[in-house]
PDB file of N, CA and C in Angstrom:
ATOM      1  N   UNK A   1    -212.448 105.915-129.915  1.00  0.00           N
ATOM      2  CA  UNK A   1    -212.837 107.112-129.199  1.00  0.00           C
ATOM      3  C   UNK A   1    -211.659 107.576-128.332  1.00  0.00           C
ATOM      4  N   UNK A   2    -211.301 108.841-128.601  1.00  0.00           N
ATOM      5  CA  UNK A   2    -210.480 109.401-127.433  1.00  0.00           C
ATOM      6  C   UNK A   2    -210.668 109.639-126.193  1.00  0.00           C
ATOM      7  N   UNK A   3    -209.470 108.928-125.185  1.00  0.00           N
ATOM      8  CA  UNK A   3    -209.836 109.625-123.957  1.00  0.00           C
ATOM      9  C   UNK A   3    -209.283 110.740-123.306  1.00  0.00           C
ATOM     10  N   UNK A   4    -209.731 111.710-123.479  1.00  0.00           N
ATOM     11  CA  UNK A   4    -209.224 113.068-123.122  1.00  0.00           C
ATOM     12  C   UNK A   4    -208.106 113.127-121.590  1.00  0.00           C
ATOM     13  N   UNK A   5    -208.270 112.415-120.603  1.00  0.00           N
ATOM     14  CA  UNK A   5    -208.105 112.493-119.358  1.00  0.00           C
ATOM     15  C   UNK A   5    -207.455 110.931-119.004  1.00  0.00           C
ATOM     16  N   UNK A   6    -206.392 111.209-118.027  1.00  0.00           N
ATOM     17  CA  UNK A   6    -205.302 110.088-117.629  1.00  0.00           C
ATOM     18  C   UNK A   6    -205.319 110.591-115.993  1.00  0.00           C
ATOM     19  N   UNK A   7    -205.206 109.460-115.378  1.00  0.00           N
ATOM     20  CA  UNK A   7    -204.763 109.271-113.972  1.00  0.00           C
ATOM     21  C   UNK A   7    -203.809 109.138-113.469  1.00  0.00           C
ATOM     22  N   UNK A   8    -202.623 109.679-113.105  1.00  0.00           N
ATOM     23  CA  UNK A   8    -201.365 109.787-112.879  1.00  0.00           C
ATOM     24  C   UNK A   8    -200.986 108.904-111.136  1.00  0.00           C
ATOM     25  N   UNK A   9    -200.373 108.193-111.468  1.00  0.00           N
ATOM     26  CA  UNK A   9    -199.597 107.897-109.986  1.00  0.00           C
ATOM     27  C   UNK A   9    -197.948 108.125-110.056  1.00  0.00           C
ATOM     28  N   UNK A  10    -198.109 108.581-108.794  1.00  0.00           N
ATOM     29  CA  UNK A  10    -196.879 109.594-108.737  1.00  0.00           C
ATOM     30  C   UNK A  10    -195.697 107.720-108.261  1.00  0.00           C
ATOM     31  N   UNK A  11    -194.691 107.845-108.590  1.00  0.00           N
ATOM     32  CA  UNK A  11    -194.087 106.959-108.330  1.00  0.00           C
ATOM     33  C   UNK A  11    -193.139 106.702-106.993  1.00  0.00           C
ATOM     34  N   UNK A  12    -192.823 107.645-106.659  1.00  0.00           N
ATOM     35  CA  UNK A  12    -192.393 107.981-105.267  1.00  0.00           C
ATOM     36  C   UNK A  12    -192.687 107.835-103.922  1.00  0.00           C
ATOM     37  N   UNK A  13    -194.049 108.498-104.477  1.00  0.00           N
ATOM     38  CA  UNK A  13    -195.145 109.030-103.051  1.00  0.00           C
ATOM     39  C   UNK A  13    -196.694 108.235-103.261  1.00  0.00           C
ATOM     40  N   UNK A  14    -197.135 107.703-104.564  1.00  0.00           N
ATOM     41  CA  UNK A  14    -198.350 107.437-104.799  1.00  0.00           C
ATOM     42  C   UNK A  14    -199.273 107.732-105.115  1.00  0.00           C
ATOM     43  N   UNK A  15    -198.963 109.205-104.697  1.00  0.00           N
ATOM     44  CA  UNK A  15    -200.097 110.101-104.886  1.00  0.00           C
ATOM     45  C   UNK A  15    -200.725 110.080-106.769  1.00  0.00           C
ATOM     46  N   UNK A  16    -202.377 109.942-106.216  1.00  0.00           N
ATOM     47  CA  UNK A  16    -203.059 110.074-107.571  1.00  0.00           C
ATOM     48  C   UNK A  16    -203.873 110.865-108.243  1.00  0.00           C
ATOM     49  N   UNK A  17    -203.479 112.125-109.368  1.00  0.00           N
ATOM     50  CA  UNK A  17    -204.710 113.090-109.620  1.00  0.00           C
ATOM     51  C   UNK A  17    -204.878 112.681-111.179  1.00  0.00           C
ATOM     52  N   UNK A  18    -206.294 112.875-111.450  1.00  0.00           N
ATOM     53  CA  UNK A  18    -206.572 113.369-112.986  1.00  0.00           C
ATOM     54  C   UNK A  18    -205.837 114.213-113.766  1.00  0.00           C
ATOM     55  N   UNK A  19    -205.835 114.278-114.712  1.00  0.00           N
ATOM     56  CA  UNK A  19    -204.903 115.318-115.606  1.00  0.00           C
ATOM     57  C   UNK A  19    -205.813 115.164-117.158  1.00  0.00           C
ATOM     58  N   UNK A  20    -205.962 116.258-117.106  1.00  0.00           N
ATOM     59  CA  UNK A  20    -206.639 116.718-118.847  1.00  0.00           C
ATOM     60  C   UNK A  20    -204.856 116.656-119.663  1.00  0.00           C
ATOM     61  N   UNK A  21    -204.764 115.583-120.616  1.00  0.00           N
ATOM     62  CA  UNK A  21    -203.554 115.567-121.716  1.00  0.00           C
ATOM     63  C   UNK A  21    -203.799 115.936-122.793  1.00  0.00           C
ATOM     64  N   UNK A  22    -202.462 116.620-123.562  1.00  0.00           N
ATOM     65  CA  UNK A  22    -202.713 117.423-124.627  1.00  0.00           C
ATOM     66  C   UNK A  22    -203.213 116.900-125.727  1.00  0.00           C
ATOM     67  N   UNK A  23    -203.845 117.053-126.558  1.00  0.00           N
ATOM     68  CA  UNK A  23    -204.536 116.303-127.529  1.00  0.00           C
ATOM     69  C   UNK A  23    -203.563 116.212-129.022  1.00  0.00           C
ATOM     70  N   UNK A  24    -202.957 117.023-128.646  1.00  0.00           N
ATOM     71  CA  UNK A  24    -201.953 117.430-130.158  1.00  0.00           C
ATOM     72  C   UNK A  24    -200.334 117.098-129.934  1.00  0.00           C
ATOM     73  N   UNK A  25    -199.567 116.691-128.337  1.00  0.00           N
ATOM     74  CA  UNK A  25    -198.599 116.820-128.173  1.00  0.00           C
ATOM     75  C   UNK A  25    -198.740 115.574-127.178  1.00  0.00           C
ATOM     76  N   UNK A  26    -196.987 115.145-126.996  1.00  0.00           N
ATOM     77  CA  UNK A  26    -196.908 114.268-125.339  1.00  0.00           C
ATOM     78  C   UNK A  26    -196.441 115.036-124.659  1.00  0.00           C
ATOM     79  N   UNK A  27    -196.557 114.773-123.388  1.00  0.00           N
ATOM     80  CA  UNK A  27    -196.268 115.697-122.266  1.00  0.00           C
ATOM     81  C   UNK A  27    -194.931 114.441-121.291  1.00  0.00           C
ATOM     82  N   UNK A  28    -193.377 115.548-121.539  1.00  0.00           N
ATOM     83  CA  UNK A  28    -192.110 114.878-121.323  1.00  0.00           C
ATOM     84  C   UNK A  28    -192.443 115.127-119.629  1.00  0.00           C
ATOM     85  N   UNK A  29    -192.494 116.203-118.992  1.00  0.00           N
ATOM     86  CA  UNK A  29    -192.497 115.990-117.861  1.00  0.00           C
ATOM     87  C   UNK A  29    -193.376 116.498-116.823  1.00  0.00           C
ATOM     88  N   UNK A  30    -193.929 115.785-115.749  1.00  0.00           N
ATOM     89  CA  UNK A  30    -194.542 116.217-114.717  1.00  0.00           C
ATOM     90  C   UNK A  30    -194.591 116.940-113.097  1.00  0.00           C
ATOM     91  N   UNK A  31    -194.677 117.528-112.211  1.00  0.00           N
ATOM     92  CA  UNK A  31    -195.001 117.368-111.349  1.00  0.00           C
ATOM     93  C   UNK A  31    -195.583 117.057-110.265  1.00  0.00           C
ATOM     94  N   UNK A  32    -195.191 116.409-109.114  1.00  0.00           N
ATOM     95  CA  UNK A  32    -196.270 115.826-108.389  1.00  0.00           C
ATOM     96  C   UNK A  32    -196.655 116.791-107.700  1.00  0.00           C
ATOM     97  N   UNK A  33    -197.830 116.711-107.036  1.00  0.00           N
ATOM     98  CA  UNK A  33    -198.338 118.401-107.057  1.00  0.00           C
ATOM     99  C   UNK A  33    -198.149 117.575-105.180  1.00  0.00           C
ATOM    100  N   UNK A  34    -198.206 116.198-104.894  1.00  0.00           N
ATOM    101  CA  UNK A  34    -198.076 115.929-103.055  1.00  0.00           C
ATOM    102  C   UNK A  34    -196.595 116.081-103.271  1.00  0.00           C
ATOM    103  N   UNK A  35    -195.943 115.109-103.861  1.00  0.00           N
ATOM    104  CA  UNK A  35    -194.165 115.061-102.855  1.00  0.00           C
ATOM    105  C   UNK A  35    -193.324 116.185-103.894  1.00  0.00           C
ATOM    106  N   UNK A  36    -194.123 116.507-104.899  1.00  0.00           N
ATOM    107  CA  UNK A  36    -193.248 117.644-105.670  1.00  0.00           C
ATOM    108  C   UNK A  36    -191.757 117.023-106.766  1.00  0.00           C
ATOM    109  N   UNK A  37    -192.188 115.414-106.663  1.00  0.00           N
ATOM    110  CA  UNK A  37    -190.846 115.046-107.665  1.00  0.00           C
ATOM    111  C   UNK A  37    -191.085 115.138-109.397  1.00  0.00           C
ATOM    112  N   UNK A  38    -190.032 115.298-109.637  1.00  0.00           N
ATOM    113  CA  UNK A  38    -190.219 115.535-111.232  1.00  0.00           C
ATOM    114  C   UNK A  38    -190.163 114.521-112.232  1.00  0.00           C
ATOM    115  N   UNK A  39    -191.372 114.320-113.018  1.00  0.00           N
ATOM    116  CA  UNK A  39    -191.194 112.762-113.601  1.00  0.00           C
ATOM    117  C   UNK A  39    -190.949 112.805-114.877  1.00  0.00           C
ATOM    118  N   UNK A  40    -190.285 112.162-115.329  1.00  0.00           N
ATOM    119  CA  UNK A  40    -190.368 111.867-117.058  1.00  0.00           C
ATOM    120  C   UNK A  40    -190.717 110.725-117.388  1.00  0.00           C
ATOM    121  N   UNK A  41    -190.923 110.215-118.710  1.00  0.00           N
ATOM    122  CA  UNK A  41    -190.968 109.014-119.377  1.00  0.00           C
ATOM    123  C   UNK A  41    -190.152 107.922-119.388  1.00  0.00           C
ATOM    124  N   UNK A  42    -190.516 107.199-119.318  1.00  0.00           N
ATOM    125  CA  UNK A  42    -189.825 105.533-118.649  1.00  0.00           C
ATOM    126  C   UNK A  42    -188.748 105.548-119.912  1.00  0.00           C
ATOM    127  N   UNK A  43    -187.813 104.564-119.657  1.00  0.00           N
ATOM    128  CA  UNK A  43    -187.756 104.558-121.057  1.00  0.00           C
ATOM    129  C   UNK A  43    -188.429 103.371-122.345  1.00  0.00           C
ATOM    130  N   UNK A  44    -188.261 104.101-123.301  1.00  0.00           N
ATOM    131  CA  UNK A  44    -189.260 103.001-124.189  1.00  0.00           C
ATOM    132  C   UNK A  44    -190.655 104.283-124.372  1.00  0.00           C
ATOM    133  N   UNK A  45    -190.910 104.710-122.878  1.00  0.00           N
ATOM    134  CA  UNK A  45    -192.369 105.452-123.504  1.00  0.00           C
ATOM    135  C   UNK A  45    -192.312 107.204-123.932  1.00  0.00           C
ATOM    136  N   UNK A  46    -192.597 107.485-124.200  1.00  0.00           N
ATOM    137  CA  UNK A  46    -193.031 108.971-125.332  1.00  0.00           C
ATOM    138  C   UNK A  46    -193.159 110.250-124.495  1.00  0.00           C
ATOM    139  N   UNK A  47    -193.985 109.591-123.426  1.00  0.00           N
ATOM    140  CA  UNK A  47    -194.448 110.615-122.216  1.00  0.00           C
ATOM    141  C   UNK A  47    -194.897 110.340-120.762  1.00  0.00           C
ATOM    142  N   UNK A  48    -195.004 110.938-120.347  1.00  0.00           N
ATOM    143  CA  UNK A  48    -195.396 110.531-118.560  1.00  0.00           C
ATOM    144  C   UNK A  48    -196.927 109.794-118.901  1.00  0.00           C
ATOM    145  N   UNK A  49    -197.564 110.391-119.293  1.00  0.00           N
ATOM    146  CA  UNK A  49    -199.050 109.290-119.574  1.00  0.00           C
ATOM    147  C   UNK A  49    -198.713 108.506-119.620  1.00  0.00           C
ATOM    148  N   UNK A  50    -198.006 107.571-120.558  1.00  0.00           N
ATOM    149  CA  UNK A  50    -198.224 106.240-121.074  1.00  0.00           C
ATOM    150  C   UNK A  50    -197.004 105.372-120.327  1.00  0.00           C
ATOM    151  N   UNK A  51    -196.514 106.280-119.058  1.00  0.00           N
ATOM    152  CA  UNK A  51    -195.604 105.525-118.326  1.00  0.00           C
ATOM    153  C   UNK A  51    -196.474 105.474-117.029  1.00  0.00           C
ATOM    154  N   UNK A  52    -196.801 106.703-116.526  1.00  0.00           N
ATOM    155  CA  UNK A  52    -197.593 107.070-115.136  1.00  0.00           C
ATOM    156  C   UNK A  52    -198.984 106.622-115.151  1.00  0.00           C
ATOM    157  N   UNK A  53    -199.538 107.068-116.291  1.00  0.00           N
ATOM    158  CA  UNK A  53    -201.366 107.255-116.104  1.00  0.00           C
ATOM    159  C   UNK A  53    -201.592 105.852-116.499  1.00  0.00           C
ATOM    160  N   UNK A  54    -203.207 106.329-116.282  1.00  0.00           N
ATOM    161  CA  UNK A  54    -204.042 105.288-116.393  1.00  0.00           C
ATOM    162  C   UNK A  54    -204.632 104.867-118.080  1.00  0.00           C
ATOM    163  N   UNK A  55    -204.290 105.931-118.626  1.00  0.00           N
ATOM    164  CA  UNK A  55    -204.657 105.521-120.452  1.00  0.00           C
ATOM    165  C   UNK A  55    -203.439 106.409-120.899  1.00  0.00           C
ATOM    166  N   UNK A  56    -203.514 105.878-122.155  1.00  0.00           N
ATOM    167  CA  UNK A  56    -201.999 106.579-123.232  1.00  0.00           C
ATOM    168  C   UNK A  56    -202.183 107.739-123.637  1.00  0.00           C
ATOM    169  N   UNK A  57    -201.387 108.520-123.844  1.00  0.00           N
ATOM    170  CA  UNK A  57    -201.415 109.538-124.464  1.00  0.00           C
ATOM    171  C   UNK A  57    -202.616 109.801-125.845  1.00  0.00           C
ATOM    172  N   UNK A  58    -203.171 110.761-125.877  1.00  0.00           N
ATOM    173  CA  UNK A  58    -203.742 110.898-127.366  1.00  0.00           C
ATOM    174  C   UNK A  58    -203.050 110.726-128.616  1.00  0.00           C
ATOM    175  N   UNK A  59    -201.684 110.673-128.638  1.00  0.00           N
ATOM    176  CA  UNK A  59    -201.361 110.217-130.538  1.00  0.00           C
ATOM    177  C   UNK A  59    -200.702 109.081-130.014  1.00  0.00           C
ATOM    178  N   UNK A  60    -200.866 108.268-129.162  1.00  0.00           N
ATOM    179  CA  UNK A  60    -200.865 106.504-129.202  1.00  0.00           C
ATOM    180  C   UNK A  60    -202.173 106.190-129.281  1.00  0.00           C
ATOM    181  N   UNK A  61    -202.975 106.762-128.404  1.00  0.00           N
ATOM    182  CA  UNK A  61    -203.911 106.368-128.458  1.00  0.00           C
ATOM    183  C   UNK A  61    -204.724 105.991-130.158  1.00  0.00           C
ATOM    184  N   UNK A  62    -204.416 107.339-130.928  1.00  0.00           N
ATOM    185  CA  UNK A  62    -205.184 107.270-132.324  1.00  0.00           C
ATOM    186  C   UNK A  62    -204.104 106.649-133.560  1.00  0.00           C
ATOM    187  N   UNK A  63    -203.146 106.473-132.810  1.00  0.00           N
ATOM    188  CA  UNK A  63    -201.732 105.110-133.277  1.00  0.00           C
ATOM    189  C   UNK A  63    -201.160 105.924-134.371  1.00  0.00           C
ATOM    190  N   UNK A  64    -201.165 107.275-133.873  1.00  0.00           N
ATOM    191  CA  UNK A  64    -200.110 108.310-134.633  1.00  0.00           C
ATOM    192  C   UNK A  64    -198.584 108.117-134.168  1.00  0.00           C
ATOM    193  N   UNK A  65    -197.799 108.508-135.241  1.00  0.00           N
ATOM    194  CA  UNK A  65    -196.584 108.930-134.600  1.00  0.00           C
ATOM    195  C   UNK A  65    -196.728 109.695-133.279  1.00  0.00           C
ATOM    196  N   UNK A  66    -195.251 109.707-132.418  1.00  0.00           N
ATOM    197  CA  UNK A  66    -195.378 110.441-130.903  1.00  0.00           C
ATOM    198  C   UNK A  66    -194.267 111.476-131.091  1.00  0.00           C
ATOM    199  N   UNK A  67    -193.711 112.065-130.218  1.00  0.00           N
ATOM    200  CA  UNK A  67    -192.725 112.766-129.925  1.00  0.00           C
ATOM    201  C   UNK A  67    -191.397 112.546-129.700  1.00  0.00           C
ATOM    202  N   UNK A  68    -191.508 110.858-130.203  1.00  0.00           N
ATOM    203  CA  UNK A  68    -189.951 110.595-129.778  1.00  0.00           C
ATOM    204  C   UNK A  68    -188.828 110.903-130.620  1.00  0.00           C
TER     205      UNK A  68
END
């Protein structure tokens, strides 16, 4: 089952919001909407989900190829 929605912690500041992720794409970079820093993917991972959030991206999740 997909999970539509990831929990982001900001790495900087901590700060934590929900985020609806794209179902068809990874998402390279974020903003923190408290300290305003700009995040990308660790390296090794695809997208800020599956580095930041709390569940993986949707095409890890369904163990598709990613965007790398």
């Amino acid at each position: 089952m997909l999970i539509p929605e990831s929990i982001i912690t900001c790495p900087h500041c901590g700060h934590q919001k929900a985020e609806q992720m794209p179902t068809d794409a990874c998402q390279y970079f974020y903003s923190c909407t408290n300290c305003e820093a700009h995040l990308k993917p660790k390296h090794g991972d695809c997208c800020v989900f599956c580095s930041y959030g709390t569940v993986k991206c949707p095409p890890i999740q369904m163990s598709k190829s990613c965007c790398n």
